[in-house]
N, C-alpha and C. Protein backbone atom coordinates (compact mmCIF):
# COMPACT_ATOMS: atom_id res chain seq x y z
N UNK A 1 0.84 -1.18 0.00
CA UNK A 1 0.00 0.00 0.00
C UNK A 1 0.89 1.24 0.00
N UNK A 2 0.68 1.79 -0.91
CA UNK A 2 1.60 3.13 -0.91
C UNK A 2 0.81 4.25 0.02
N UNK A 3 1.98 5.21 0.12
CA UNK A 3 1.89 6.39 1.26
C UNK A 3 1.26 7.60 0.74
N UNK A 4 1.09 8.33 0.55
CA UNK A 4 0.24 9.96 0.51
C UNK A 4 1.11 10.55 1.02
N UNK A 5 1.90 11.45 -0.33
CA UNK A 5 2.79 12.81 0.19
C UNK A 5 2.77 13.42 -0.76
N UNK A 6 2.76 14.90 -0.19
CA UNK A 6 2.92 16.23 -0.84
C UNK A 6 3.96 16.52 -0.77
N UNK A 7 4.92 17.05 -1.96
CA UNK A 7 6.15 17.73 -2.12
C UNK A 7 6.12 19.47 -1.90
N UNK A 8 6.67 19.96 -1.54
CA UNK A 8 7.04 21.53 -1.88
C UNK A 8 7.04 22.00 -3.10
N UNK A 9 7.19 23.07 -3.45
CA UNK A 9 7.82 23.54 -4.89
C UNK A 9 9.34 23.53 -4.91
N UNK A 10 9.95 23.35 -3.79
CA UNK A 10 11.65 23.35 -4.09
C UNK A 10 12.23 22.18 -4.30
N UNK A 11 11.06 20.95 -3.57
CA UNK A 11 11.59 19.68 -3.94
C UNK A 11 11.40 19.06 -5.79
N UNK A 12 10.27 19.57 -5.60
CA UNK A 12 10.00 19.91 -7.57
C UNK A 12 11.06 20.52 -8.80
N UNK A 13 11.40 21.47 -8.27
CA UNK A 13 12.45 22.66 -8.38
C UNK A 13 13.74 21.94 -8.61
N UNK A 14 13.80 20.85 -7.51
CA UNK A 14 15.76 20.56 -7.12
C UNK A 14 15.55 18.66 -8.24
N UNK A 15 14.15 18.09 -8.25
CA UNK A 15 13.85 17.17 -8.77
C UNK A 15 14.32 17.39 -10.60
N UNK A 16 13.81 18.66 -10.92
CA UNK A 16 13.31 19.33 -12.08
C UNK A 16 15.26 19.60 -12.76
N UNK A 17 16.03 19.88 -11.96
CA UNK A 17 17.03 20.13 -12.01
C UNK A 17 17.92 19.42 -12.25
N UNK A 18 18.27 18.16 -11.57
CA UNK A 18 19.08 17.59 -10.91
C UNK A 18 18.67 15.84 -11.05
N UNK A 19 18.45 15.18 -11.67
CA UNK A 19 17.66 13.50 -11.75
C UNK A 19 18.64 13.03 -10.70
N UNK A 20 19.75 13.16 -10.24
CA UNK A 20 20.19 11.89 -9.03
C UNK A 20 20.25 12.69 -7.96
N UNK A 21 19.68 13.53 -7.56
CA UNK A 21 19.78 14.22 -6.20
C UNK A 21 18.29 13.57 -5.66
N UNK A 22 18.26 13.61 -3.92
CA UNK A 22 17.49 12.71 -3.17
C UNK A 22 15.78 13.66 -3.83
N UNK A 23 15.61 14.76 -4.14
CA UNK A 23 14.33 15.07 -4.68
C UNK A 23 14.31 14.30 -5.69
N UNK A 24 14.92 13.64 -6.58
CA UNK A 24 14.46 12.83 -7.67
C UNK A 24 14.44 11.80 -7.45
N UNK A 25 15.29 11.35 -6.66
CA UNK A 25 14.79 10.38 -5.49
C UNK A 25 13.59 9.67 -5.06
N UNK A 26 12.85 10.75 -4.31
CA UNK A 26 11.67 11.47 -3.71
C UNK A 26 10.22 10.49 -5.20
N UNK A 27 10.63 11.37 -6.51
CA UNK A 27 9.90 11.30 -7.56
C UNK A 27 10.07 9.49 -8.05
N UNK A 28 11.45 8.99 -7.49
CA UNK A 28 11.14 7.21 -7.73
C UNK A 28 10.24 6.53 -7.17
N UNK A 29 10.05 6.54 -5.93
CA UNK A 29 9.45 6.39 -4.84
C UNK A 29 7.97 6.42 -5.70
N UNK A 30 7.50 7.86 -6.22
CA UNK A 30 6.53 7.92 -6.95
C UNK A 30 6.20 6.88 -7.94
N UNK A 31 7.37 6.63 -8.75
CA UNK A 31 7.16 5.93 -10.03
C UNK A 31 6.97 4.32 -9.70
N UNK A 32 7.64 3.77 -8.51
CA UNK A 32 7.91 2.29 -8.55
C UNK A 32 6.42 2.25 -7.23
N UNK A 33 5.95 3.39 -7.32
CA UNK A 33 4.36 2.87 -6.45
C UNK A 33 4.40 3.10 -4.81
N UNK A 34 5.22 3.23 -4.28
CA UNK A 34 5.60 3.39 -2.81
C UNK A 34 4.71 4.63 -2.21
N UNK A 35 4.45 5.64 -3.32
CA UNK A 35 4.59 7.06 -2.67
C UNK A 35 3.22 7.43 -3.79
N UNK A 36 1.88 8.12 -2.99
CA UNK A 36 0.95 8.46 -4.05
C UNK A 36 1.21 10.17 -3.82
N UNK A 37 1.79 10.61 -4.57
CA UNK A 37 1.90 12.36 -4.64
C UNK A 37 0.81 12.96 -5.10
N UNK A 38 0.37 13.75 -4.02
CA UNK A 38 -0.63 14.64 -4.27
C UNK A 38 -0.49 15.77 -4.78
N UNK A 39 -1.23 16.68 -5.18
CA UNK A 39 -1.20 18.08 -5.26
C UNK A 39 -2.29 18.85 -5.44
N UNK A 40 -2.01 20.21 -5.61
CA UNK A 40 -3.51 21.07 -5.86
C UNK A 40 -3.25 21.97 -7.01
N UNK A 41 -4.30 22.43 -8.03
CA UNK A 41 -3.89 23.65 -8.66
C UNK A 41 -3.40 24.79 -7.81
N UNK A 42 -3.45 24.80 -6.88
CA UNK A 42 -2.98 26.08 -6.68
C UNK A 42 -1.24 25.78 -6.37
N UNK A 43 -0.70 24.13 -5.79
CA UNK A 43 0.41 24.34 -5.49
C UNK A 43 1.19 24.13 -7.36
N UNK A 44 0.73 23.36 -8.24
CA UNK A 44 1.00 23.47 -9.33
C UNK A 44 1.38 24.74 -10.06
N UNK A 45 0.42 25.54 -9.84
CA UNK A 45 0.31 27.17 -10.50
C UNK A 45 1.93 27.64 -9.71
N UNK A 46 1.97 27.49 -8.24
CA UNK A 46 3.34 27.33 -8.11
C UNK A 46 4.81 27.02 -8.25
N UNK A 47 4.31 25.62 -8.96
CA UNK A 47 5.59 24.60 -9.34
C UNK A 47 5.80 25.04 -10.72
N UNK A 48 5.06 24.99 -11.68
CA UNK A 48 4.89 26.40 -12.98
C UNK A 48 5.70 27.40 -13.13
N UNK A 49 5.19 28.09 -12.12
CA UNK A 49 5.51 29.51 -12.22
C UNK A 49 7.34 29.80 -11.59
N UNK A 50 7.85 29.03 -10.82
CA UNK A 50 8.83 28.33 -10.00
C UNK A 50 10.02 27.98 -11.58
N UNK A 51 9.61 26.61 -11.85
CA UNK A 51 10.30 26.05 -12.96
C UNK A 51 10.18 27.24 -14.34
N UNK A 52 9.55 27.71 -14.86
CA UNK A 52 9.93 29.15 -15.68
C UNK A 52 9.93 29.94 -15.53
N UNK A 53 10.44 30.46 -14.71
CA UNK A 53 11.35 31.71 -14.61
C UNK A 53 12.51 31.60 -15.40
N UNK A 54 12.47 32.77 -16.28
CA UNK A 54 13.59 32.87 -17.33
C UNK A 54 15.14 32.78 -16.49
N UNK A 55 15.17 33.29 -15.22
CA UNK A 55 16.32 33.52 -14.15
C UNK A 55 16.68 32.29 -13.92
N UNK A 56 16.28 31.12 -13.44
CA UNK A 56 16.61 30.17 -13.33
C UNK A 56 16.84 29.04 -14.55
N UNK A 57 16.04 29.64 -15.63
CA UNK A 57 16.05 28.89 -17.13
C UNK A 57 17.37 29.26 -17.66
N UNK A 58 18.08 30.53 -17.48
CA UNK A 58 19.07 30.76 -18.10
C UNK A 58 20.32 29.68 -17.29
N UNK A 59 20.72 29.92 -15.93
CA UNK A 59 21.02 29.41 -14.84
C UNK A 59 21.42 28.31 -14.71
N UNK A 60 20.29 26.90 -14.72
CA UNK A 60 20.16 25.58 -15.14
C UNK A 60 20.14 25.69 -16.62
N UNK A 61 20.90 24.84 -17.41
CA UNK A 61 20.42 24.29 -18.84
C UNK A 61 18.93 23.06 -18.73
N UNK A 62 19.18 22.25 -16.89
CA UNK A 62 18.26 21.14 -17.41
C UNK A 62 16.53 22.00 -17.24
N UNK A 63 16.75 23.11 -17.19
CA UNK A 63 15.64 23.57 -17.03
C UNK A 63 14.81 24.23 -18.47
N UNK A 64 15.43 23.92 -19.49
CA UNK A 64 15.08 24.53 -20.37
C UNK A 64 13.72 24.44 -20.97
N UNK A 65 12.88 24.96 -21.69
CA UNK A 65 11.57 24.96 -21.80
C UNK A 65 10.97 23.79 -22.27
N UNK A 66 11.95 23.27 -23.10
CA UNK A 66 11.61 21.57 -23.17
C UNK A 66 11.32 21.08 -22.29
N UNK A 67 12.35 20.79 -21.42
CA UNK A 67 12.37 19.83 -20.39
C UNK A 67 11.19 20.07 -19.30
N UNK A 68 11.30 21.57 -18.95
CA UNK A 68 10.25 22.01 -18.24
C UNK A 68 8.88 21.19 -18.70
N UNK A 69 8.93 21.62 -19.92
CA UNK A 69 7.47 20.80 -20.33
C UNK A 69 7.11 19.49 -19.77
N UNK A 70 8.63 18.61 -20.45
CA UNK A 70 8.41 17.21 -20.18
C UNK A 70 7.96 16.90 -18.80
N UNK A 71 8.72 17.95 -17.79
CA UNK A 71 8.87 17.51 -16.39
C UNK A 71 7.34 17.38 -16.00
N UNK A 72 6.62 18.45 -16.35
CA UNK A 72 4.92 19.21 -16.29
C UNK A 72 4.42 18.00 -16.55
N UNK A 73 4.58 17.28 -17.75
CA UNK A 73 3.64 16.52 -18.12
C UNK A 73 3.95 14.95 -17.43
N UNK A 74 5.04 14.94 -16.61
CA UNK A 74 5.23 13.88 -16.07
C UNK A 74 4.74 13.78 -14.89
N UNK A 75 4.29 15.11 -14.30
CA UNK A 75 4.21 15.36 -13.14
C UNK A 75 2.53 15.16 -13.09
N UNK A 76 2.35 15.66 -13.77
CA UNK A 76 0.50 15.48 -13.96
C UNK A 76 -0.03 14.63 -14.20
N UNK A 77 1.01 13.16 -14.84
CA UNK A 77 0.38 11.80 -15.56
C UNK A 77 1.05 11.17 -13.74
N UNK A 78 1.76 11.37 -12.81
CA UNK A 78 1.96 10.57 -11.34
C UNK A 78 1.67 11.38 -10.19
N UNK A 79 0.51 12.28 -10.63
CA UNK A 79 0.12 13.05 -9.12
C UNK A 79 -1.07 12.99 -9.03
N UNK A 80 -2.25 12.79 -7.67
CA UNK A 80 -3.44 13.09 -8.01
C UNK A 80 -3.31 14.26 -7.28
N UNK A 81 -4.84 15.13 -8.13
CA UNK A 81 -5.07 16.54 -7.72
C UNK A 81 -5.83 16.35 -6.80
N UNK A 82 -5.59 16.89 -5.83
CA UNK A 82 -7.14 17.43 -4.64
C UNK A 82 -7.35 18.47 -5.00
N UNK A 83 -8.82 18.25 -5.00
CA UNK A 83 -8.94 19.45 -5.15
C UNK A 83 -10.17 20.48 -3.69
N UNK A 84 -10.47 21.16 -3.58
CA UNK A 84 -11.49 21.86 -2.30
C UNK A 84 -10.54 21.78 -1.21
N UNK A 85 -9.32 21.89 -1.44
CA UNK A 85 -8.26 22.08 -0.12
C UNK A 85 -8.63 23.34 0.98
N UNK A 86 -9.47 22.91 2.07
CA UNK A 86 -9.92 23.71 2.86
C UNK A 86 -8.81 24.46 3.40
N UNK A 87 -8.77 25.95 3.84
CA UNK A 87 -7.54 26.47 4.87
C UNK A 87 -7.90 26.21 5.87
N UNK A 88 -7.04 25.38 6.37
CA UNK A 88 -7.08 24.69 7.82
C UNK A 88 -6.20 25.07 8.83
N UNK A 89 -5.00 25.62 8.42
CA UNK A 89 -3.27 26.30 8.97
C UNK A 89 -3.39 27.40 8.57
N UNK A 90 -3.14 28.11 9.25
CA UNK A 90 -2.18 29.36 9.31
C UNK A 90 -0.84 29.80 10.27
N UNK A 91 -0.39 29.92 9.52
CA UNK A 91 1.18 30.23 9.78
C UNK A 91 1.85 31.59 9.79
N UNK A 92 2.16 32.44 10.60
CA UNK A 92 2.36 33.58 10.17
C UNK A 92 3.51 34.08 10.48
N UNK A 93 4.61 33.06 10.86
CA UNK A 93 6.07 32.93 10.21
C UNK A 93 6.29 32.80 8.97
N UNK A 94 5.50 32.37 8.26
CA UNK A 94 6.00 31.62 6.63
C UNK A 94 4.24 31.41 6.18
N UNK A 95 3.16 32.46 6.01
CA UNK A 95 1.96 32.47 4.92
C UNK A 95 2.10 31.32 4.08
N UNK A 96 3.03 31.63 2.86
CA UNK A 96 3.04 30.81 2.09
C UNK A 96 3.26 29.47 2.37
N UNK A 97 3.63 28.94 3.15
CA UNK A 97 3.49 27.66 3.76
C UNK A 97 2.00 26.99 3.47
N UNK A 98 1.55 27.87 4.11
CA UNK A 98 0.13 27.27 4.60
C UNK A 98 -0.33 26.72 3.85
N UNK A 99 -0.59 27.05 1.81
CA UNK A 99 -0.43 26.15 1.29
C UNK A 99 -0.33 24.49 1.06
N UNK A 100 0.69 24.23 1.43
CA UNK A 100 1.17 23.15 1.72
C UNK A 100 0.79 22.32 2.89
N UNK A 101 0.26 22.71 4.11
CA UNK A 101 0.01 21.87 5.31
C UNK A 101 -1.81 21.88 4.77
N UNK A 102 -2.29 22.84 4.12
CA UNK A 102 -3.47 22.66 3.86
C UNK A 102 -3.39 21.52 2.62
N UNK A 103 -2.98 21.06 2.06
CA UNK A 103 -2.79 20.43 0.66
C UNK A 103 -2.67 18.96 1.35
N UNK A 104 -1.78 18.98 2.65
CA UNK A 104 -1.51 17.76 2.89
C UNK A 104 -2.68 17.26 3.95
N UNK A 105 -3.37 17.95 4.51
CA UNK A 105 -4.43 17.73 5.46
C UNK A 105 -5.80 17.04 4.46
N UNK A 106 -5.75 18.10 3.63
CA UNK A 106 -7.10 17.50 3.15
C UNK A 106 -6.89 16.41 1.83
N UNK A 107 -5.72 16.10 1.60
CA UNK A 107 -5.04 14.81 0.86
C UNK A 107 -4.89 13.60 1.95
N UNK A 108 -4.63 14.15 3.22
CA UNK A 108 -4.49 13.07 4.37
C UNK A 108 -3.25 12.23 4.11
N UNK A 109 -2.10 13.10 3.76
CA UNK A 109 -1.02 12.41 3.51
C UNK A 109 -0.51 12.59 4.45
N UNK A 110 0.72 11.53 4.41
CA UNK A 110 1.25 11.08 5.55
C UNK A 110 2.73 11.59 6.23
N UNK A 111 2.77 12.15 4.73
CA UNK A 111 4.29 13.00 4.84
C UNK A 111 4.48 14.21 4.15
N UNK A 112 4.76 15.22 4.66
CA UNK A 112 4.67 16.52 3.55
C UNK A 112 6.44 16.57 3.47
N UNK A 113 6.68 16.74 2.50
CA UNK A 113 8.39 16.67 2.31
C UNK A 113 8.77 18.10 1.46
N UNK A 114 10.13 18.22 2.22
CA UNK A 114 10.59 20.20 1.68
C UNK A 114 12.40 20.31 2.63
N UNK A 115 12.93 21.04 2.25
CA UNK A 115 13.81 21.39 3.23
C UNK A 115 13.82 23.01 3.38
N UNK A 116 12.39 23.04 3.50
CA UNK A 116 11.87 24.61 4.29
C UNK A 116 11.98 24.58 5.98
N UNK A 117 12.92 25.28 6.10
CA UNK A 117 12.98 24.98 7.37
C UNK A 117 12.04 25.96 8.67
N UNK A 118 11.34 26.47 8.22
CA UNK A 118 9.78 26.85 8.33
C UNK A 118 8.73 25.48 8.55
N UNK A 119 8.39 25.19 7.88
CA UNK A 119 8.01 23.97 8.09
C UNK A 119 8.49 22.72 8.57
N UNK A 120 10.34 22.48 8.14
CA UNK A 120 10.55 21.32 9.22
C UNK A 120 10.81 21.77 11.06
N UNK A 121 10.47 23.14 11.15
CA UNK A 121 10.45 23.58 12.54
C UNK A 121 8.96 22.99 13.01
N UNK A 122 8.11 23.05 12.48
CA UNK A 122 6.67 22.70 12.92
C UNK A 122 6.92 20.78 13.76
N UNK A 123 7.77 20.34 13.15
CA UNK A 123 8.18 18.68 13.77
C UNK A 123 8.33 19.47 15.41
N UNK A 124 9.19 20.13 15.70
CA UNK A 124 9.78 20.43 17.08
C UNK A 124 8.76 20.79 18.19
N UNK A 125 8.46 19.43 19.07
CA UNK A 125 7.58 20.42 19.95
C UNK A 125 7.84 20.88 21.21
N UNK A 126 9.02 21.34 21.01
CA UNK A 126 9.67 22.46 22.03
C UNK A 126 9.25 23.92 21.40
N UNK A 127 8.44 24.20 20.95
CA UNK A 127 8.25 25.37 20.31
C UNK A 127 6.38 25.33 20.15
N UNK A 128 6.32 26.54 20.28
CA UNK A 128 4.54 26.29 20.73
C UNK A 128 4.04 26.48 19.31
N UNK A 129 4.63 26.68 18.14
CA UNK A 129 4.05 26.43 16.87
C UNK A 129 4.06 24.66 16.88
N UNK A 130 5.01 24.54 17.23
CA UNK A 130 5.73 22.75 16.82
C UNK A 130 4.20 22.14 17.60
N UNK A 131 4.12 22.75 19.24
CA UNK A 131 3.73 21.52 19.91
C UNK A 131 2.19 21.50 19.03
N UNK A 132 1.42 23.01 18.91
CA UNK A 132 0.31 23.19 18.30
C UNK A 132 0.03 22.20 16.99
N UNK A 133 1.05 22.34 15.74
CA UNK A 133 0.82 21.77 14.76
C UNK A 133 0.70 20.31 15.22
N UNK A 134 1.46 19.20 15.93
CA UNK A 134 1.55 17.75 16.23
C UNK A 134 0.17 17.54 17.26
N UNK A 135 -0.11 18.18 17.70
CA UNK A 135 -1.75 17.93 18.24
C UNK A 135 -2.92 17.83 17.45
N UNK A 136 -2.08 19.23 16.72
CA UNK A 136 -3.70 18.88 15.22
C UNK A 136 -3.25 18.65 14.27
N UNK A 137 -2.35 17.73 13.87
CA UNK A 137 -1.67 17.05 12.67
C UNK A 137 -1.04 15.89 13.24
N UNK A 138 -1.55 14.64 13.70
CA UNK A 138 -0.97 14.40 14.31
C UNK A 138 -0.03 13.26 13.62
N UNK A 139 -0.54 12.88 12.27
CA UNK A 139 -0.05 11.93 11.47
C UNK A 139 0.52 12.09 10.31
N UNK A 140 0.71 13.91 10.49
CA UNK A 140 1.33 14.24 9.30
C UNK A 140 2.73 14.65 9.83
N UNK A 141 3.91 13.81 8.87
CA UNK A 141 5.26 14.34 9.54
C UNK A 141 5.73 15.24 8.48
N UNK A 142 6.41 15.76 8.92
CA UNK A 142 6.90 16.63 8.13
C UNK A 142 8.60 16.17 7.77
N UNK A 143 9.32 16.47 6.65
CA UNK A 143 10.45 15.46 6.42
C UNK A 143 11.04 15.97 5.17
N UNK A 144 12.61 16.32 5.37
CA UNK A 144 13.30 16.49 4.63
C UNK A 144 13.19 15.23 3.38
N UNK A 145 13.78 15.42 2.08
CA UNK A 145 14.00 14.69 1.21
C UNK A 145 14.62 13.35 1.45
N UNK A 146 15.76 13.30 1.94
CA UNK A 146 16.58 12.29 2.12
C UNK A 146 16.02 11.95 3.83
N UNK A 147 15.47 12.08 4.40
CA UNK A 147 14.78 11.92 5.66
C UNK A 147 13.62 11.01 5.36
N UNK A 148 12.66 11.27 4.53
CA UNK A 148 11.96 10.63 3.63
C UNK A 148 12.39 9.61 3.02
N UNK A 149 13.27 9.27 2.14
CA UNK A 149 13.79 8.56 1.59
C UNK A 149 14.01 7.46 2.63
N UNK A 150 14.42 7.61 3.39
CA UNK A 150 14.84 6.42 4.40
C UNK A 150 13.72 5.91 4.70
N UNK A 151 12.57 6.40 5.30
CA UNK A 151 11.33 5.75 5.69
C UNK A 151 11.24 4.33 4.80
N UNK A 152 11.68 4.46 3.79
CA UNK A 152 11.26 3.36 2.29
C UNK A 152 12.55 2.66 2.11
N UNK A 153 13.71 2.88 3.37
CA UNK A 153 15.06 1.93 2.74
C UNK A 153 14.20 0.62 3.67
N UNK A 154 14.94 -0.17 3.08
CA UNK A 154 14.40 -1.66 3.57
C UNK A 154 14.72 -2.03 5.30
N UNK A 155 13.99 -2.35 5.61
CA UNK A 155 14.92 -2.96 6.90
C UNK A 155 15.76 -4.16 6.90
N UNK A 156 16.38 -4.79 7.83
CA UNK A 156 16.99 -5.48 7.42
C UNK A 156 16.59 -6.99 6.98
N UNK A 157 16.89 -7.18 6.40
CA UNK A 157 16.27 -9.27 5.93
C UNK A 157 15.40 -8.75 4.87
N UNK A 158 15.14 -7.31 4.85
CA UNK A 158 13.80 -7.27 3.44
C UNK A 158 14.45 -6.94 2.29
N UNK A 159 13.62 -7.14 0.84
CA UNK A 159 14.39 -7.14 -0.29
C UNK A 159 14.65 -5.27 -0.53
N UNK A 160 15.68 -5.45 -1.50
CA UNK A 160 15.89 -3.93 -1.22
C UNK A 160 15.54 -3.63 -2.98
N UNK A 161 15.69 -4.33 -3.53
CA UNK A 161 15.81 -4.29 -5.29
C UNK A 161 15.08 -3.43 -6.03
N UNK A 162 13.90 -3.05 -5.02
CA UNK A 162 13.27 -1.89 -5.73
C UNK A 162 13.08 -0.66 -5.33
N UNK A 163 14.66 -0.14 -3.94
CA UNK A 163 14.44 0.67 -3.92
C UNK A 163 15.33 1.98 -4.49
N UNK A 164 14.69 3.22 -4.44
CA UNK A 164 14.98 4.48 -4.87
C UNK A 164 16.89 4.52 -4.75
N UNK A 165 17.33 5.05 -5.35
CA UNK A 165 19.37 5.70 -5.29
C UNK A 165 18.80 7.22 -4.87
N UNK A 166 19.45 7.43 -3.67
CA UNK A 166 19.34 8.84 -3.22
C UNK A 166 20.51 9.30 -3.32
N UNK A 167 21.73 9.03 -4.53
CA UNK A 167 22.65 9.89 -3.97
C UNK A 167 23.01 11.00 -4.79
């Protein structure tokens, strides 16, 4: 049974960039079934608007409008959309966050993954944002890329053959 997770736009971003870094990683996980990636138009309109920017198109070559495309259309044939993502969070360290914890609440995924460290502060509940969010989220972790990635390395005695190269 695969898992329910929402990516960021930077894990998209560093995926979009980079094929052996742990965000593309992240996107195997997707492909070999482990991982059901959600999203919303609105975080899409993000990941869009993110991946063309001429600033970063010039910057990266793998970002070029081709590829961009390809990436778009790969991304849309292994993600389902939610859509009526209620605002449920607010955050008013990091707004734009909120986004994202709303995306993953009403997807009911299990892992929201980013290395926003805005959001991987919300894990900490030594901090009265932290302790707040894990009371009313209580099954959503929040998790770096390669933090993630491990959840899905094998334990030991289990087969490993199908899993993700994070390096």
């Amino acid at each position: 049974m695969s898992q329910r997770a929402v990516f960021d736009c930077m894990v998209f971003l560093q995926a979009a960039m980079r094929a052996t870094g742990p965000a593309a990683a992240c996107f195997r996980l997707v492909d070999a079934g482990h991982v059901e990636l959600c999203i919303s138009a609105e975080s899409l309109t993000e990941v869009q608007e993110v991946l063309c920017r001429p600033s970063l198109q010039r910057r990266y070559k793998s970002l070029s409008p081709e590829n961009v495309e390809k990436f778009l259309a790969e991304v849309a044939r292994k993600t389902t959309l939610v859509s009526g993502a209620a605002s449920v969070f607010s955050y008013p360290r990091d707004p734009k966050d909120e986004l994202y914890v709303d995306l993953a609440a009403a997807a009911r995924a299990r892992y929201l993954v980013t290395r926003d460290r805005d959001l991987l502060d919300l894990m900490n509940d030594d901090t009265p944002e932290g302790k707040d969010f894990r009371q009313r989220f209580p099954g959503l972790m929040i998790v770096d890329p390669v933090s993630f990635l491990e959840q899905f390395l094998p334990k030991k005695g289990d087969d490993d053959s199908a899993q993700p190269n994070a390096s």
